[in-house]
N, C-alpha and C. Protein backbone atom coordinates (compact mmCIF):
# COMPACT_ATOMS: atom_id res chain seq x y z
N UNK A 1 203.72 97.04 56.05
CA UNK A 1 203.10 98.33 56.21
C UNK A 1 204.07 99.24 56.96
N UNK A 2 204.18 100.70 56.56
CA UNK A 2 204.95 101.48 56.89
C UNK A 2 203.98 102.65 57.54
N UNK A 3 204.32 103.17 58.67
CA UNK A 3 203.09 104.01 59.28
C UNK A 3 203.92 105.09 59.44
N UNK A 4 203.40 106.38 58.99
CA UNK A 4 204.16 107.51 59.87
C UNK A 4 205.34 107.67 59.23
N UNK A 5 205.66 107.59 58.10
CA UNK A 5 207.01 107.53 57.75
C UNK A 5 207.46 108.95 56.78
N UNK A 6 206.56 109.81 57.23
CA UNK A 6 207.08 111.22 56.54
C UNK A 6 208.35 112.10 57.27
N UNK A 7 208.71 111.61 58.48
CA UNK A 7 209.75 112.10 58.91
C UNK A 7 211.08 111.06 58.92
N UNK A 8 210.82 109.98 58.19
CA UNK A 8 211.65 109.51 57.70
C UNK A 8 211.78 108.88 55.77
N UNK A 9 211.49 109.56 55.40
CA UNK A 9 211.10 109.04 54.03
C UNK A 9 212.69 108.77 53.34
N UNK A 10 213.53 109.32 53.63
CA UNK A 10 214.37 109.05 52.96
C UNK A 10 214.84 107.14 52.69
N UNK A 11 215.23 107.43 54.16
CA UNK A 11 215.11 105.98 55.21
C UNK A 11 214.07 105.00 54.61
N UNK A 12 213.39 105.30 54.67
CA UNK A 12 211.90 104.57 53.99
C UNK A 12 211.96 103.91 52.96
N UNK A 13 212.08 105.14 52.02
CA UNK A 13 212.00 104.91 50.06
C UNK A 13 213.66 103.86 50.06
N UNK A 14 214.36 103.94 51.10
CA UNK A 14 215.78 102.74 50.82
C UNK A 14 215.74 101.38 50.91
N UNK A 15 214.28 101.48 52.41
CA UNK A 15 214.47 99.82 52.90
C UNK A 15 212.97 99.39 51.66
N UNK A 16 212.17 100.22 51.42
CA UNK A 16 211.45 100.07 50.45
C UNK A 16 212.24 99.40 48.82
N UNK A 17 212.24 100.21 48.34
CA UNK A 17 213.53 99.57 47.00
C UNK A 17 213.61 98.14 47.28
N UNK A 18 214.92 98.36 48.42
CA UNK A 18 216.13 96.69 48.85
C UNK A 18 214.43 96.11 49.03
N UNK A 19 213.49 95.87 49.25
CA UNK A 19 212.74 94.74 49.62
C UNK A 19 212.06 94.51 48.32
N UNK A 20 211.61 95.69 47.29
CA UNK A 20 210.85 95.11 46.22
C UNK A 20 212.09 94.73 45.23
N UNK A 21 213.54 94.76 45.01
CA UNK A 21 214.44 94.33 44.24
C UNK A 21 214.74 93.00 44.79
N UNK A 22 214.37 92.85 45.74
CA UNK A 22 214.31 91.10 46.09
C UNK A 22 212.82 90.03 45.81
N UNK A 23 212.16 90.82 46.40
CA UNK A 23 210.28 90.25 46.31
C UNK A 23 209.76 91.52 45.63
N UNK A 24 209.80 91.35 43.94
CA UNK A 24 209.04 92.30 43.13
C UNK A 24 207.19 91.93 43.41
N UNK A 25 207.12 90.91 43.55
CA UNK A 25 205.62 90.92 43.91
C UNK A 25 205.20 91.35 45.32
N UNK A 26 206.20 91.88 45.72
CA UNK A 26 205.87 92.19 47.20
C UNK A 26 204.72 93.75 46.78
N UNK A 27 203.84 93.65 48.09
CA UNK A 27 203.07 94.94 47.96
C UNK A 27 203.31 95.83 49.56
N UNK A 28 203.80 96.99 49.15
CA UNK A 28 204.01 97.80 50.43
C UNK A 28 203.22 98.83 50.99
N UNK A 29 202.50 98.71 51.80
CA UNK A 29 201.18 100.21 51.80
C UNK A 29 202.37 100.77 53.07
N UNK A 30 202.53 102.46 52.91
CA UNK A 30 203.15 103.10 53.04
C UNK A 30 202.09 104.21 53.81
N UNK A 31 202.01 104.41 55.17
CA UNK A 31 201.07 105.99 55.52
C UNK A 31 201.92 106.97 55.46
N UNK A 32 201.75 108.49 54.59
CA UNK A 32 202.23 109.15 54.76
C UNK A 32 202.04 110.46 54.41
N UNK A 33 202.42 111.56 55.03
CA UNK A 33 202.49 112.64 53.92
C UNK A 33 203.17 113.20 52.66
N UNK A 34 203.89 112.63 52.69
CA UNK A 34 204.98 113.06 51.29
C UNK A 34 205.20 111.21 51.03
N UNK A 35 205.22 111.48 49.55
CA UNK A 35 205.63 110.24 48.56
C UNK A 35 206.73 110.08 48.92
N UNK A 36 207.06 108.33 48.85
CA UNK A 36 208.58 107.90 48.70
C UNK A 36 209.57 107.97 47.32
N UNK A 37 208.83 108.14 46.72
CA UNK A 37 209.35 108.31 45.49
C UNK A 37 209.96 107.38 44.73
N UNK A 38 209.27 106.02 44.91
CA UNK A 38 210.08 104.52 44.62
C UNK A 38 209.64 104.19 43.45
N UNK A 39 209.83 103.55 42.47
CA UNK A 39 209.39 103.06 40.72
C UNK A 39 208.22 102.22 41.36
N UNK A 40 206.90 102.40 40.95
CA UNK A 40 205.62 101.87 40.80
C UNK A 40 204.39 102.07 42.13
N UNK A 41 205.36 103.17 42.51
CA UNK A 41 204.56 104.06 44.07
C UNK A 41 203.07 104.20 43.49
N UNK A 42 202.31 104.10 43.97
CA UNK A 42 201.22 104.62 44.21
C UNK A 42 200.20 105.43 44.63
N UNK A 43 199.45 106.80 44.70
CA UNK A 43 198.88 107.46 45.93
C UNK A 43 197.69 107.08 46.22
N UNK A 44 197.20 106.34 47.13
CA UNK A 44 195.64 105.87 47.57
C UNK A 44 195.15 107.08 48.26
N UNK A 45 194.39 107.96 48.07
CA UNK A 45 194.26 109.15 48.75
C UNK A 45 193.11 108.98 50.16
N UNK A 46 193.22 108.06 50.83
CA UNK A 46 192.68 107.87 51.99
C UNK A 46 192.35 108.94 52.95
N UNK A 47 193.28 109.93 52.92
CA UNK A 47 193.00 111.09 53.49
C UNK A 47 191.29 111.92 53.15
N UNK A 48 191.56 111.90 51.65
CA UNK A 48 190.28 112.37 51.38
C UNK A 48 189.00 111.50 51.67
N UNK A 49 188.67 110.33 52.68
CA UNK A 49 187.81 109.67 52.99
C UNK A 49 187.46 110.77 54.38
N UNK A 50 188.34 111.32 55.09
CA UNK A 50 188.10 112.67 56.03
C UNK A 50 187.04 113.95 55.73
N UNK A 51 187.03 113.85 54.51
CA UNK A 51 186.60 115.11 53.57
C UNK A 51 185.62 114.87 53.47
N UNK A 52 185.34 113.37 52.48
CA UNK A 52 184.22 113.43 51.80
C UNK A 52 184.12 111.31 51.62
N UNK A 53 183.68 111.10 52.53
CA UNK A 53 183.26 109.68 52.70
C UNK A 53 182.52 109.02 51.92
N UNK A 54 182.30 109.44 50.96
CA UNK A 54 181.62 109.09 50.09
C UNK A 54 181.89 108.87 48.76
N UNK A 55 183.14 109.17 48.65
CA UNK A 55 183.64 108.74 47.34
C UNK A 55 184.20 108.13 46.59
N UNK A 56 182.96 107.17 46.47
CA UNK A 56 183.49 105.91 45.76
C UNK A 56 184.61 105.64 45.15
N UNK A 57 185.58 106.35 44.36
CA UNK A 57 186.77 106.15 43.55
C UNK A 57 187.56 105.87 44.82
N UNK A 58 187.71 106.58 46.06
CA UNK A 58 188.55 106.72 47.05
C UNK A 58 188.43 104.85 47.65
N UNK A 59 187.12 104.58 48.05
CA UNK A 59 186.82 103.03 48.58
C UNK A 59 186.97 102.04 47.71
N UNK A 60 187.32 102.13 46.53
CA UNK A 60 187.59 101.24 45.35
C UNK A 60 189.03 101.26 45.05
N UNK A 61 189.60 102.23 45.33
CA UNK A 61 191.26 102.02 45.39
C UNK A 61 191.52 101.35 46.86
N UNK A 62 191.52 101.66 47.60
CA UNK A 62 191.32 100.99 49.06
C UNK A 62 191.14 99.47 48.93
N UNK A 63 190.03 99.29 48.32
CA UNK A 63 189.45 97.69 48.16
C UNK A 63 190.37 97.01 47.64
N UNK A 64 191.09 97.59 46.17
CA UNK A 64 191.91 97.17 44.97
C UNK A 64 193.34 96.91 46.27
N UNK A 65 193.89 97.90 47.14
CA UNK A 65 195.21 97.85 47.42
C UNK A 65 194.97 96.58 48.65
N UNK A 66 193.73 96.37 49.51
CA UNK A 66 193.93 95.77 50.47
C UNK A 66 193.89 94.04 49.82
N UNK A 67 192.94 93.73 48.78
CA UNK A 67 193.29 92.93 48.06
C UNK A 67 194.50 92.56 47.89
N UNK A 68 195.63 93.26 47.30
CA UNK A 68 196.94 92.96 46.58
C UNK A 68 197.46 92.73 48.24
N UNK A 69 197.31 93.02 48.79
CA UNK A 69 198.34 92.69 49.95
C UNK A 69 197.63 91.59 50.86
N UNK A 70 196.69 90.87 50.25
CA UNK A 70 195.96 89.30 51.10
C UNK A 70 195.30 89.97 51.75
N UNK A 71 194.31 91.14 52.19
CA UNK A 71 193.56 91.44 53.23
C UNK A 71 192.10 91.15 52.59
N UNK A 72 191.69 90.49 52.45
CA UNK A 72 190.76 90.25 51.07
C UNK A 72 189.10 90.78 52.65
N UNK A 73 189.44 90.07 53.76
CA UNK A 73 188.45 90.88 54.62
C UNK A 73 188.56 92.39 55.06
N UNK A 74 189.66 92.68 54.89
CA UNK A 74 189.73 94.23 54.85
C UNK A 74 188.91 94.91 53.77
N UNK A 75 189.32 94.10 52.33
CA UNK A 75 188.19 94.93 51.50
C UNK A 75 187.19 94.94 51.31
N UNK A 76 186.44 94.15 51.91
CA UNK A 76 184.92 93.36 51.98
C UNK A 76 184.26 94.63 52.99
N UNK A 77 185.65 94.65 53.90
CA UNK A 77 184.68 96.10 55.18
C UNK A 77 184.69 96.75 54.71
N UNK A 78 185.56 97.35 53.89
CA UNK A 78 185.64 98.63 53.22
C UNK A 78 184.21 99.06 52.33
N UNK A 79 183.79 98.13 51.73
CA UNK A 79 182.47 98.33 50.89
C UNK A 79 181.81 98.43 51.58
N UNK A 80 181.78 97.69 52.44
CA UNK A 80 180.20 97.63 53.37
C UNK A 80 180.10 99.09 54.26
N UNK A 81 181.48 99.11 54.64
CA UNK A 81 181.53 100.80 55.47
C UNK A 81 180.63 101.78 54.11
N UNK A 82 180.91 101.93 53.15
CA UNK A 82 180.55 102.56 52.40
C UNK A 82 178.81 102.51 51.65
N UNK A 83 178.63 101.01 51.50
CA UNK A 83 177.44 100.86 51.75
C UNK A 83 176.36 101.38 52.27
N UNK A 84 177.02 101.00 54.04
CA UNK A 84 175.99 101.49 54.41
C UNK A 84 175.79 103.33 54.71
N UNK A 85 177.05 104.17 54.44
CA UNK A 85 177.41 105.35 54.22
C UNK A 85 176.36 105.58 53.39
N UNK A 86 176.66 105.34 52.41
CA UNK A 86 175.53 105.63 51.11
C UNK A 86 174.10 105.45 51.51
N UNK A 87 173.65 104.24 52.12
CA UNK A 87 172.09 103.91 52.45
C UNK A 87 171.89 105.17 53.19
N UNK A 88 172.76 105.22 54.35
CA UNK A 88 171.91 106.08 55.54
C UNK A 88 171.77 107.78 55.10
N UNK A 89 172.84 108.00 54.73
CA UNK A 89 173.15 109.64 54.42
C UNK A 89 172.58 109.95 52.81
N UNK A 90 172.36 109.09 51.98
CA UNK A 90 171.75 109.54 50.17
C UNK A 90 170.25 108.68 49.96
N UNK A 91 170.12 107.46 50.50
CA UNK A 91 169.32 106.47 50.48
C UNK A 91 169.50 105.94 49.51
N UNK A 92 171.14 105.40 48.87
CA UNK A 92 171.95 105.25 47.76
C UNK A 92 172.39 104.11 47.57
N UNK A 93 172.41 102.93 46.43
CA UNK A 93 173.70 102.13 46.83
C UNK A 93 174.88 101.89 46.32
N UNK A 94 175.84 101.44 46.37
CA UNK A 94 177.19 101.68 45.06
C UNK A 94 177.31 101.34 44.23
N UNK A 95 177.27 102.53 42.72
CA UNK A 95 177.50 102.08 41.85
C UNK A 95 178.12 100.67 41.42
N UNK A 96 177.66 99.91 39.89
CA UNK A 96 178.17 99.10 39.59
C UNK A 96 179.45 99.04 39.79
N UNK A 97 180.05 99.70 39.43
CA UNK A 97 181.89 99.43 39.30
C UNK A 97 182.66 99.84 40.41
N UNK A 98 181.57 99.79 41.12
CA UNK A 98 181.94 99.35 43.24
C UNK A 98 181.42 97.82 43.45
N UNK A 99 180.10 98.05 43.41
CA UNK A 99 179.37 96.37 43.33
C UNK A 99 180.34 95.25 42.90
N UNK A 100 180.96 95.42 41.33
CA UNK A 100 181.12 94.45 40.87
C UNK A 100 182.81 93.52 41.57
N UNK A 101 183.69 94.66 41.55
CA UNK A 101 184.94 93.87 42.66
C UNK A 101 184.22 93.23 44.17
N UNK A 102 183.72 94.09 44.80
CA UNK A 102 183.02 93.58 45.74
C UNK A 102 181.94 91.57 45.41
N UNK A 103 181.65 91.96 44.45
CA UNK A 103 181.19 90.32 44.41
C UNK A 103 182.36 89.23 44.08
N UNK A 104 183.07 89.86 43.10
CA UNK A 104 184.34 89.15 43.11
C UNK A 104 184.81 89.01 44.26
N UNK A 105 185.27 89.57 44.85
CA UNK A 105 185.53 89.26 46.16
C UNK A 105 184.76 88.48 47.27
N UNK A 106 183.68 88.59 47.32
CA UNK A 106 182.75 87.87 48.30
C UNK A 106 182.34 86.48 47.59
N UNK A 107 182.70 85.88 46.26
CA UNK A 107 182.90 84.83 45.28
C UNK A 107 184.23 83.93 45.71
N UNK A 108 184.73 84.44 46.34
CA UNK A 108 186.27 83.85 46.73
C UNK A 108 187.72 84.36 45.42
């Protein structure tokens, strides 16, 4: 994990590269404001969970990335944060195609 790395991105997107041209299965979550600009970058728009907490596409990429990098209890909170988001503030619960990674996941 790379935190804070918009005032160094150049720096970044280099030691980034040299590590996935050695460990291509490697997964790198990157915080930042500006993209690194590396072949198979990603944008998880986490920011917009500030905005609008509620939107499911946003907690389902989240779930999907903390997965790929072994945090498999990171993504389990992530639903449930949202969960219960939804119960208290809509009296809502998450769509299927939130539900359904989430059981996969809680399935092992």
């Amino acid at each position: 994990m790379l935190d804070n790395c918009e005032h160094v991105v150049a720096e970044a997107a280099e030691v980034v590269e040299a590590l996935l041209r050695r460990c291509p299965r490697l997964v790198v979550l990157a915080t930042s404001r500006e993209l690194l600009r590396v072949p198979g970058e990603r944008c998880w728009p986490q920011r917009l969970l500030g905005f609008d907490d509620l939107r499911e596409s946003v907690h389902r990429q989240l779930m999907r990335c903390y997965t790929a990098m072994g945090e498999r209890g990171r993504a389990l909170r992530q639903y449930r944060a949202l969960a219960a988001r939804l119960a208290d503030e809509l009296g809502l619960r998450p769509a299927r195609e939130t539900v359904a990674p989430y059981d996969r996941l809680r399935a092992g």
